[in-house]
C-alpha atoms as a PDB file:
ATOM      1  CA  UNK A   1       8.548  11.195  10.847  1.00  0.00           C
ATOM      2  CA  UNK A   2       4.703  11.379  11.106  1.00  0.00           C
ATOM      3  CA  UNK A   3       2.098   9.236   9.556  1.00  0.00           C
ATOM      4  CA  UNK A   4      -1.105  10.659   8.078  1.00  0.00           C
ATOM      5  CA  UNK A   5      -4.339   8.136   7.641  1.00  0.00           C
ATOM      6  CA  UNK A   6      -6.388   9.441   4.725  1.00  0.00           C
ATOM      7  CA  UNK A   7      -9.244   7.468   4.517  1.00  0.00           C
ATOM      8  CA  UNK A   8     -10.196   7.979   0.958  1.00  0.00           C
ATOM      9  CA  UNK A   9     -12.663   6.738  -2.202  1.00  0.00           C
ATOM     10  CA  UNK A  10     -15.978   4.363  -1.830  1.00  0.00           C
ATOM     11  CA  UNK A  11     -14.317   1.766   0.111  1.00  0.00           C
ATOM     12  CA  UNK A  12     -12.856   4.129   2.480  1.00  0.00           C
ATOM     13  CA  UNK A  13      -9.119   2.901   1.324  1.00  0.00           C
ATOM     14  CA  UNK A  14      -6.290   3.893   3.518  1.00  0.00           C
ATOM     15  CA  UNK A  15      -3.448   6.164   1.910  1.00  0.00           C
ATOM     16  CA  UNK A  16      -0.571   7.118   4.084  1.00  0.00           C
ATOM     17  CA  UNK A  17       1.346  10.085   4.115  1.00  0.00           C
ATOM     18  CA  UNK A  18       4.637  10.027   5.828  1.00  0.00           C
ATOM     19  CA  UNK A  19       6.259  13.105   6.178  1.00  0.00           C
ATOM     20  CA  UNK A  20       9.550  14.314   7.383  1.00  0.00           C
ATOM     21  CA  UNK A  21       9.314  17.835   8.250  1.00  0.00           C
ATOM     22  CA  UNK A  22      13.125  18.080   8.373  1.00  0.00           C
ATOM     23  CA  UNK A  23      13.760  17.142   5.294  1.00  0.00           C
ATOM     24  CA  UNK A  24      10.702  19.050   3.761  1.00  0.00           C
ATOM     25  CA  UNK A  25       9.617  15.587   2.304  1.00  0.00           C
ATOM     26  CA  UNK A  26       6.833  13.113   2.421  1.00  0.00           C
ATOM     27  CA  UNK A  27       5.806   9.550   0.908  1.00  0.00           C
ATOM     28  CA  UNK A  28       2.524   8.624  -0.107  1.00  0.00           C
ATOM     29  CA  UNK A  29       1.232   4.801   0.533  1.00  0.00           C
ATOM     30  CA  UNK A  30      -1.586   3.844  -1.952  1.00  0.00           C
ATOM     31  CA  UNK A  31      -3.643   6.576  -3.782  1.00  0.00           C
ATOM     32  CA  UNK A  32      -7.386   5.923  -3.310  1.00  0.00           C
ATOM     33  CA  UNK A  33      -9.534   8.051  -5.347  1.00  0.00           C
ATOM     34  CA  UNK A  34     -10.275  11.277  -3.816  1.00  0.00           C
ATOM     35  CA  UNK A  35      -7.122  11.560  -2.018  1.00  0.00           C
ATOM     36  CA  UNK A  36      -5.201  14.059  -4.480  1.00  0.00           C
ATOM     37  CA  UNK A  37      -6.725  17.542  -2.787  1.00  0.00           C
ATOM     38  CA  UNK A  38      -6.063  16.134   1.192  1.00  0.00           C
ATOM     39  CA  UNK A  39      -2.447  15.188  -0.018  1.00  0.00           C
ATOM     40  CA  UNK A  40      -1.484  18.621  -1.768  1.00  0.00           C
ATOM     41  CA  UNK A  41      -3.361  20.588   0.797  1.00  0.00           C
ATOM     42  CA  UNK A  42      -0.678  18.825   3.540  1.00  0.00           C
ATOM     43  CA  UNK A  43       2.090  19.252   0.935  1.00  0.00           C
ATOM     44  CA  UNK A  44       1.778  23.081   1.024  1.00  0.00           C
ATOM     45  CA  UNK A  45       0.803  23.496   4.222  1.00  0.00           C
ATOM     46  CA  UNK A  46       4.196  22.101   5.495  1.00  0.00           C
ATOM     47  CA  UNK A  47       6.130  22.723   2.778  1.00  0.00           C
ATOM     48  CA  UNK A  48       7.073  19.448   1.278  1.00  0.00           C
ATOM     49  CA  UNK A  49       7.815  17.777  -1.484  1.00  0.00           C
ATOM     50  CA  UNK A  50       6.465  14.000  -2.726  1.00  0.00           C
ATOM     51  CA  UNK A  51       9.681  12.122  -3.350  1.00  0.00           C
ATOM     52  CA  UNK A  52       7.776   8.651  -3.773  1.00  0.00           C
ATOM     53  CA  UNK A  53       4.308   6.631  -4.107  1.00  0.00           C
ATOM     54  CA  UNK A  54       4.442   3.431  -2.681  1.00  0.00           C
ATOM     55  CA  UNK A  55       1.767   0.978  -4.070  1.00  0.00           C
ATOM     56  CA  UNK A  56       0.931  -1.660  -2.510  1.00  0.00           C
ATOM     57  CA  UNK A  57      -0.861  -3.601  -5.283  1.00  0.00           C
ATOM     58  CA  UNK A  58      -2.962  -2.358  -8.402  1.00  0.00           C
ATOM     59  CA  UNK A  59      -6.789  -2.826  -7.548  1.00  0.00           C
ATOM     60  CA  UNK A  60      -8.165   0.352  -8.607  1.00  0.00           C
ATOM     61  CA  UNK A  61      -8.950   1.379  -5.109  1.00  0.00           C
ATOM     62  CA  UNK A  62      -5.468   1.521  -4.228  1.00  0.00           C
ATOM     63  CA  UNK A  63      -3.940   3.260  -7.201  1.00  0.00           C
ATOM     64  CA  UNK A  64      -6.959   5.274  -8.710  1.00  0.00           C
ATOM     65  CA  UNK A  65      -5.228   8.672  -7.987  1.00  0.00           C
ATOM     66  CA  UNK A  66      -1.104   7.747  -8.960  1.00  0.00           C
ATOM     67  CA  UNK A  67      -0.424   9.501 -11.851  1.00  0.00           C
ATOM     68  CA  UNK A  68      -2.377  12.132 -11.372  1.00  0.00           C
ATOM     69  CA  UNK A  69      -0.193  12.736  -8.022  1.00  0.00           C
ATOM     70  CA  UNK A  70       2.719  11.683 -10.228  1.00  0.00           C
ATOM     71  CA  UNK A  71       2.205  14.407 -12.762  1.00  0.00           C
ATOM     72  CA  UNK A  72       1.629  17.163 -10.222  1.00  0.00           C
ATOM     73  CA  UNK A  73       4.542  16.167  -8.002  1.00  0.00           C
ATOM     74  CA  UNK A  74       7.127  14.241 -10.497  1.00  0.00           C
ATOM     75  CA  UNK A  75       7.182  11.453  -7.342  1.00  0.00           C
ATOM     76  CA  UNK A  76       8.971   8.443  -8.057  1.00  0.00           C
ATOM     77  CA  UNK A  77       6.037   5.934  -8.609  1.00  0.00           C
ATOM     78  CA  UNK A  78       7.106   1.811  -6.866  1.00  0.00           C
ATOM     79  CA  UNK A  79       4.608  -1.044  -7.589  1.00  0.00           C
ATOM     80  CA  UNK A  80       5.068  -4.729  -7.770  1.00  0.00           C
ATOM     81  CA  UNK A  81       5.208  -6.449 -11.474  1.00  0.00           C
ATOM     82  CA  UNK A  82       3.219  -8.659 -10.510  1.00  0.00           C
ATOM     83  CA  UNK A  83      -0.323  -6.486 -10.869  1.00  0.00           C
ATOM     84  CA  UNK A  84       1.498  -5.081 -13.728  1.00  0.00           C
ATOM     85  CA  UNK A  85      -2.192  -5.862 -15.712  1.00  0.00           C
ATOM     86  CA  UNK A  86      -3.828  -3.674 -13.218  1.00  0.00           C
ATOM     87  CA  UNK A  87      -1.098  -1.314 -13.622  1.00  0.00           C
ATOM     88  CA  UNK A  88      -1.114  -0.686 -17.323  1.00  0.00           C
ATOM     89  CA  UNK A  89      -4.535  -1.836 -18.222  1.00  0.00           C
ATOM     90  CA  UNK A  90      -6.734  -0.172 -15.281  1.00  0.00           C
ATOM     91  CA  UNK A  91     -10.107  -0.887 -17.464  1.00  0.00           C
ATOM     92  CA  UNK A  92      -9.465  -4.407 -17.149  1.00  0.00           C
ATOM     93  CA  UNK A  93     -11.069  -3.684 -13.384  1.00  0.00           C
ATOM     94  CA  UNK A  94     -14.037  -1.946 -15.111  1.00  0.00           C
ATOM     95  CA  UNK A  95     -16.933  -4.837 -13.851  1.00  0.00           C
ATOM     96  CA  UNK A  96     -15.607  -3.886  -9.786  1.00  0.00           C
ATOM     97  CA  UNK A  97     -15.319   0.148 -10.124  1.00  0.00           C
ATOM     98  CA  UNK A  98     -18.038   2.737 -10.194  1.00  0.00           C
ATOM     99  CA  UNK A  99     -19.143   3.249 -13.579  1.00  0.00           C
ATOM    100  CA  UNK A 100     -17.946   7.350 -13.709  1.00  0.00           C
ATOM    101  CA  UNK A 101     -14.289   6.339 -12.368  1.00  0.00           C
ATOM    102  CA  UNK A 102     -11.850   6.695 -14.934  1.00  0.00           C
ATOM    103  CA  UNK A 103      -8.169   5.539 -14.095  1.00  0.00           C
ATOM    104  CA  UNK A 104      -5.261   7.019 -16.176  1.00  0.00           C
ATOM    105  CA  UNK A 105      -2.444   4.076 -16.166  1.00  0.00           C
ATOM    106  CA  UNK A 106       0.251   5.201 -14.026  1.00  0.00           C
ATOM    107  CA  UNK A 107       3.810   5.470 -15.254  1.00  0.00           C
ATOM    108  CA  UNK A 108       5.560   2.765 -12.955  1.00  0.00           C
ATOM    109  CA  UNK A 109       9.546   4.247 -11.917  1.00  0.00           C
ATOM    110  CA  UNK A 110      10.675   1.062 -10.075  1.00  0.00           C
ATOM    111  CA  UNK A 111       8.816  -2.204 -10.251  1.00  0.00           C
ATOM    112  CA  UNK A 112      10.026  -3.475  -6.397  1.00  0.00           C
ATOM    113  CA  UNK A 113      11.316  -6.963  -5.459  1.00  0.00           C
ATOM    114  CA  UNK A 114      11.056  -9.255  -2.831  1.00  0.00           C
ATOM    115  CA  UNK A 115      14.199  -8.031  -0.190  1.00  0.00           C
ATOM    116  CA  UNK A 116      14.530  -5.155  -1.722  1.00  0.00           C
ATOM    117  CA  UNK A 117      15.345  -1.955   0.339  1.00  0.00           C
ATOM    118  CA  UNK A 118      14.189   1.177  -1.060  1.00  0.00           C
ATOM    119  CA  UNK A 119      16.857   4.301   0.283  1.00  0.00           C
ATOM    120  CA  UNK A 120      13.762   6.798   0.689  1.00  0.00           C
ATOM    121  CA  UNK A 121      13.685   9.987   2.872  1.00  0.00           C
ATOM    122  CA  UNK A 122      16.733   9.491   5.076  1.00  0.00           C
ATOM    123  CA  UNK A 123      15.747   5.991   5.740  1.00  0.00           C
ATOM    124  CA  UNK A 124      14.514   2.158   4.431  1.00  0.00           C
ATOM    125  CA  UNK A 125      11.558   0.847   3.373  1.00  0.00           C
ATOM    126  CA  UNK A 126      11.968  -3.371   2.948  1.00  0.00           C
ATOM    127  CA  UNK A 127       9.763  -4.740   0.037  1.00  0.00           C
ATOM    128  CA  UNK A 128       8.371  -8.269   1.406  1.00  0.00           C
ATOM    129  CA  UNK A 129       6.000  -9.791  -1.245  1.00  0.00           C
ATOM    130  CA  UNK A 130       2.911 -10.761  -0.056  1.00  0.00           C
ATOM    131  CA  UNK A 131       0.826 -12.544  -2.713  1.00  0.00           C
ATOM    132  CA  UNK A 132      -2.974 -13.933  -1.888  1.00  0.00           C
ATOM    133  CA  UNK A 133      -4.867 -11.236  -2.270  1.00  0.00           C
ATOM    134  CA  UNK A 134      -3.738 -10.124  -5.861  1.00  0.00           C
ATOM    135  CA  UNK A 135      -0.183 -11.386  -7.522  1.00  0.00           C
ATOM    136  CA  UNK A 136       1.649  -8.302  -6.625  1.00  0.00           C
ATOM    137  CA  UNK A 137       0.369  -7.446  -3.184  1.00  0.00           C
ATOM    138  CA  UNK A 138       3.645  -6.147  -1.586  1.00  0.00           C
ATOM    139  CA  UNK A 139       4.040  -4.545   2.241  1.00  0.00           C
ATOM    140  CA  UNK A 140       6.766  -1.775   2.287  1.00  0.00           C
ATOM    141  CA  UNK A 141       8.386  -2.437   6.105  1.00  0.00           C
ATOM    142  CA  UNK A 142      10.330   0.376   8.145  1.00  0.00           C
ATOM    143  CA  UNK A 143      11.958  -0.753  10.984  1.00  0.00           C
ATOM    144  CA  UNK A 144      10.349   2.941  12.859  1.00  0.00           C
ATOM    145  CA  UNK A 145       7.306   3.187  11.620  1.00  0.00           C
ATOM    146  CA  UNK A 146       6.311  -0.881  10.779  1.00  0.00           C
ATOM    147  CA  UNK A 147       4.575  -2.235   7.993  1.00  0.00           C
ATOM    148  CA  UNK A 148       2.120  -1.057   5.189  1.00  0.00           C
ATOM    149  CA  UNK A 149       0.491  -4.068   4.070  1.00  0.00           C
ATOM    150  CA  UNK A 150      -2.200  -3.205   1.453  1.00  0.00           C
ATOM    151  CA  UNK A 151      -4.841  -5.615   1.542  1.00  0.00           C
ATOM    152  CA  UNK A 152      -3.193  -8.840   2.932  1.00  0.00           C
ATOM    153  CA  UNK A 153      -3.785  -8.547   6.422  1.00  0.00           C
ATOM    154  CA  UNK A 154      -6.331  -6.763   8.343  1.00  0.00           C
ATOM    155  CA  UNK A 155      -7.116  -6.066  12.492  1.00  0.00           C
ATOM    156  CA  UNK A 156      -8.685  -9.586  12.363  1.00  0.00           C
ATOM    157  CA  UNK A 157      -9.361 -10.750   9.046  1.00  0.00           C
ATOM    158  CA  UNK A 158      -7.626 -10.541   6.042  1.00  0.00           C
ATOM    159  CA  UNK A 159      -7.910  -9.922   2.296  1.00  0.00           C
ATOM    160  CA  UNK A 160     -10.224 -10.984  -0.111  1.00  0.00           C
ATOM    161  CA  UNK A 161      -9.005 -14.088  -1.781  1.00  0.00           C
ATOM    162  CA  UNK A 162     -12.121 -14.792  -4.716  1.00  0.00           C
ATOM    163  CA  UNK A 163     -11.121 -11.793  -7.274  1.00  0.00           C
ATOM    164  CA  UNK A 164      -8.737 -12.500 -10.191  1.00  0.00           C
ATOM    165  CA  UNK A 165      -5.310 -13.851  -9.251  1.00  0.00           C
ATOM    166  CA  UNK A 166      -6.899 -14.099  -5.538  1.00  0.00           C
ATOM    167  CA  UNK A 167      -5.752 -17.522  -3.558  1.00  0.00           C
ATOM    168  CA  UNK A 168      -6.633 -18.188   0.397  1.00  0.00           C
ATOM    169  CA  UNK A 169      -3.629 -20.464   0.475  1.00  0.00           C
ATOM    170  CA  UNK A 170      -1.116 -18.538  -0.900  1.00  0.00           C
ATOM    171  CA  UNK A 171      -1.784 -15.487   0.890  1.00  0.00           C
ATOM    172  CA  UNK A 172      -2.163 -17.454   4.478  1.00  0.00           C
ATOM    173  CA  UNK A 173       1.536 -18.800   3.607  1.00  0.00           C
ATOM    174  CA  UNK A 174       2.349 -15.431   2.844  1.00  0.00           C
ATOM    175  CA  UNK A 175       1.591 -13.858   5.990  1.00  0.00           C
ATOM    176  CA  UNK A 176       3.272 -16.601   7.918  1.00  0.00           C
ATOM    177  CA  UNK A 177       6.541 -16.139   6.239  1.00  0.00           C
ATOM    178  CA  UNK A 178       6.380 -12.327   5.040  1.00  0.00           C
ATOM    179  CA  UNK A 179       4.397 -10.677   8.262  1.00  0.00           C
ATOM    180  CA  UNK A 180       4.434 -12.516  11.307  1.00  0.00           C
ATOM    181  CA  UNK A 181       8.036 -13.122  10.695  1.00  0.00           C
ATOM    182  CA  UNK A 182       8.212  -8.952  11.333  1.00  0.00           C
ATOM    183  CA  UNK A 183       9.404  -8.299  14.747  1.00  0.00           C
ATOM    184  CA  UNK A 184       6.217  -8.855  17.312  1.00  0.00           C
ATOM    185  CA  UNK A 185       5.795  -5.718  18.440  1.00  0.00           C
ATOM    186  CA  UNK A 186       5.816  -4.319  14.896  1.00  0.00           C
ATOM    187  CA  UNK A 187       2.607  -1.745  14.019  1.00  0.00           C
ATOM    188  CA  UNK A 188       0.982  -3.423  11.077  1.00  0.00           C
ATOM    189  CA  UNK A 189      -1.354  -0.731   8.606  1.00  0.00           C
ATOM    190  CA  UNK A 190      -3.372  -2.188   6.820  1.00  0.00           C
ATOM    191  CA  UNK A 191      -5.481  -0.997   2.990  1.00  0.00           C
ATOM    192  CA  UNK A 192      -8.784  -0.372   5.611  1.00  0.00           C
ATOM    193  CA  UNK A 193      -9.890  -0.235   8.846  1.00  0.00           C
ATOM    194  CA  UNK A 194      -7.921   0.298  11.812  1.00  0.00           C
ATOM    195  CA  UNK A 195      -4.056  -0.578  12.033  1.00  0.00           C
ATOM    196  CA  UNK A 196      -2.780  -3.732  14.577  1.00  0.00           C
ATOM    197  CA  UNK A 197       0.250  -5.483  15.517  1.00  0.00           C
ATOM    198  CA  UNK A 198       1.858  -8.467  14.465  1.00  0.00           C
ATOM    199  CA  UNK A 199       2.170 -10.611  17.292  1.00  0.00           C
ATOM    200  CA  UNK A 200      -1.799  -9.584  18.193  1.00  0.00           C
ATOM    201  CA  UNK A 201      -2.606 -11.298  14.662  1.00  0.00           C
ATOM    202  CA  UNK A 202      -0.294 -13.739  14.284  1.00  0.00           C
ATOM    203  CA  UNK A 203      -1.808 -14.782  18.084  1.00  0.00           C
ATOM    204  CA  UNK A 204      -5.781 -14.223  17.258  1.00  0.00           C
ATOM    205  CA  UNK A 205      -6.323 -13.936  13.781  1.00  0.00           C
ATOM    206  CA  UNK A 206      -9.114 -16.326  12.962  1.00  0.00           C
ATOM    207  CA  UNK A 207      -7.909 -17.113   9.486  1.00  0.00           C
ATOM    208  CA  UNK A 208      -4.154 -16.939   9.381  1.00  0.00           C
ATOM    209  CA  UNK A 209      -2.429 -17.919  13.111  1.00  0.00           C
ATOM    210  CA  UNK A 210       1.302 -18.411  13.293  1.00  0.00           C
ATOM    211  CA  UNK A 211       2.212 -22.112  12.902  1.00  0.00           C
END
């Protein structure tokens, strides 16, 4: 399997293609706006089909571009029911986007649960919720490839805990128990900027350290 960084939208959002050339099939990881075009153009290029979006929580940045992907692949869209506000009521986000963004709610297959492990591609993907940053931050965790953590945790920071739902204390205690409980050694990619590992964060972070 092979990961793909796309870098998309205003706040340079990570989406993550993972693609198993194989099995002709590929994941998606968030869908920042903008990202629809890089996606399909790696889709045909190889030859695969999208079997799943993974989101990691609602904030429009993250899930702009799912059912527009949805529609043109028929992907199996998982989110957390937790941002299920953001989810099915994108406008509610209207003050924080760019006024000509329009979000079309996306039609939500499998709402995902804490433990859960999602059979996807030939392998697993463990749900671990990870609230703080919004109510249904989740990270989707594969024992090859690590951990896709949406905006919880960050090469040296973390997320932003002062928007709706948002609470420092919650999401420290949810790093502590949901990522730096992750083997050490375990790659960590985060909703922006560059990914990390576990044990470097749970060592040096400045705002969460392991207890």
């Amino acid at each position: 399997m092979e990961i793909h960084v796309l870098p998309a939208g205003p706040l340079s959002t990570n989406a993550y293609l993972i693609t198993c050339l194989e099995r002709k099939e590929a994941i998606l990881v968030d869908t920042p706006p903008g990202v629809t075009q890089v996606v399909q153009s790696i889709l045909e290029r190889d030859g695969l089909r999208l079997v799943a979006i993974l989101l990691t929580h609602g904030h429009w940045d993250h899930m702009a571009e799912a059912e527009p992907l949805r529609h043109l692949t028929q992907a199996l869209v998982y989110a957390h029911e937790g941002d299920a506000l953001f989810y099915t009521t994108p406008g509610v986000m209207s003050a924080s986007m760019p006024r000509e963004l329009q979000i079309q709610a996306p039609e939500i297959a499998h709402w995902v649960k804490q433990g859960e492990c999602l059979p996807l591609m030939g392998t697993t993907f463990e749900v671990r919720h990870v609230p703080g940053h919004s109510p249904g931050n989740v990270l989707f965790y594969n024992e090859a490839l690590g951990a896709f953590v949406g905006d919880a945790l960050f090469q040296g920071s973390i997320g932003r805990t002062d928007l709706p739902g948002g609470s420092f204390n919650t999401l420290q205690q949810s790093i502590r128990e949901q990522i730096y409980t992750l083997p050490p050694e375990t790659p960590v990619y985060p909703g922006h900027g560059e990914p990390t590992i576990v044990e470097e964060e749970a060592i040096n972070n400045p705002y969460v350290r392991r207890l």
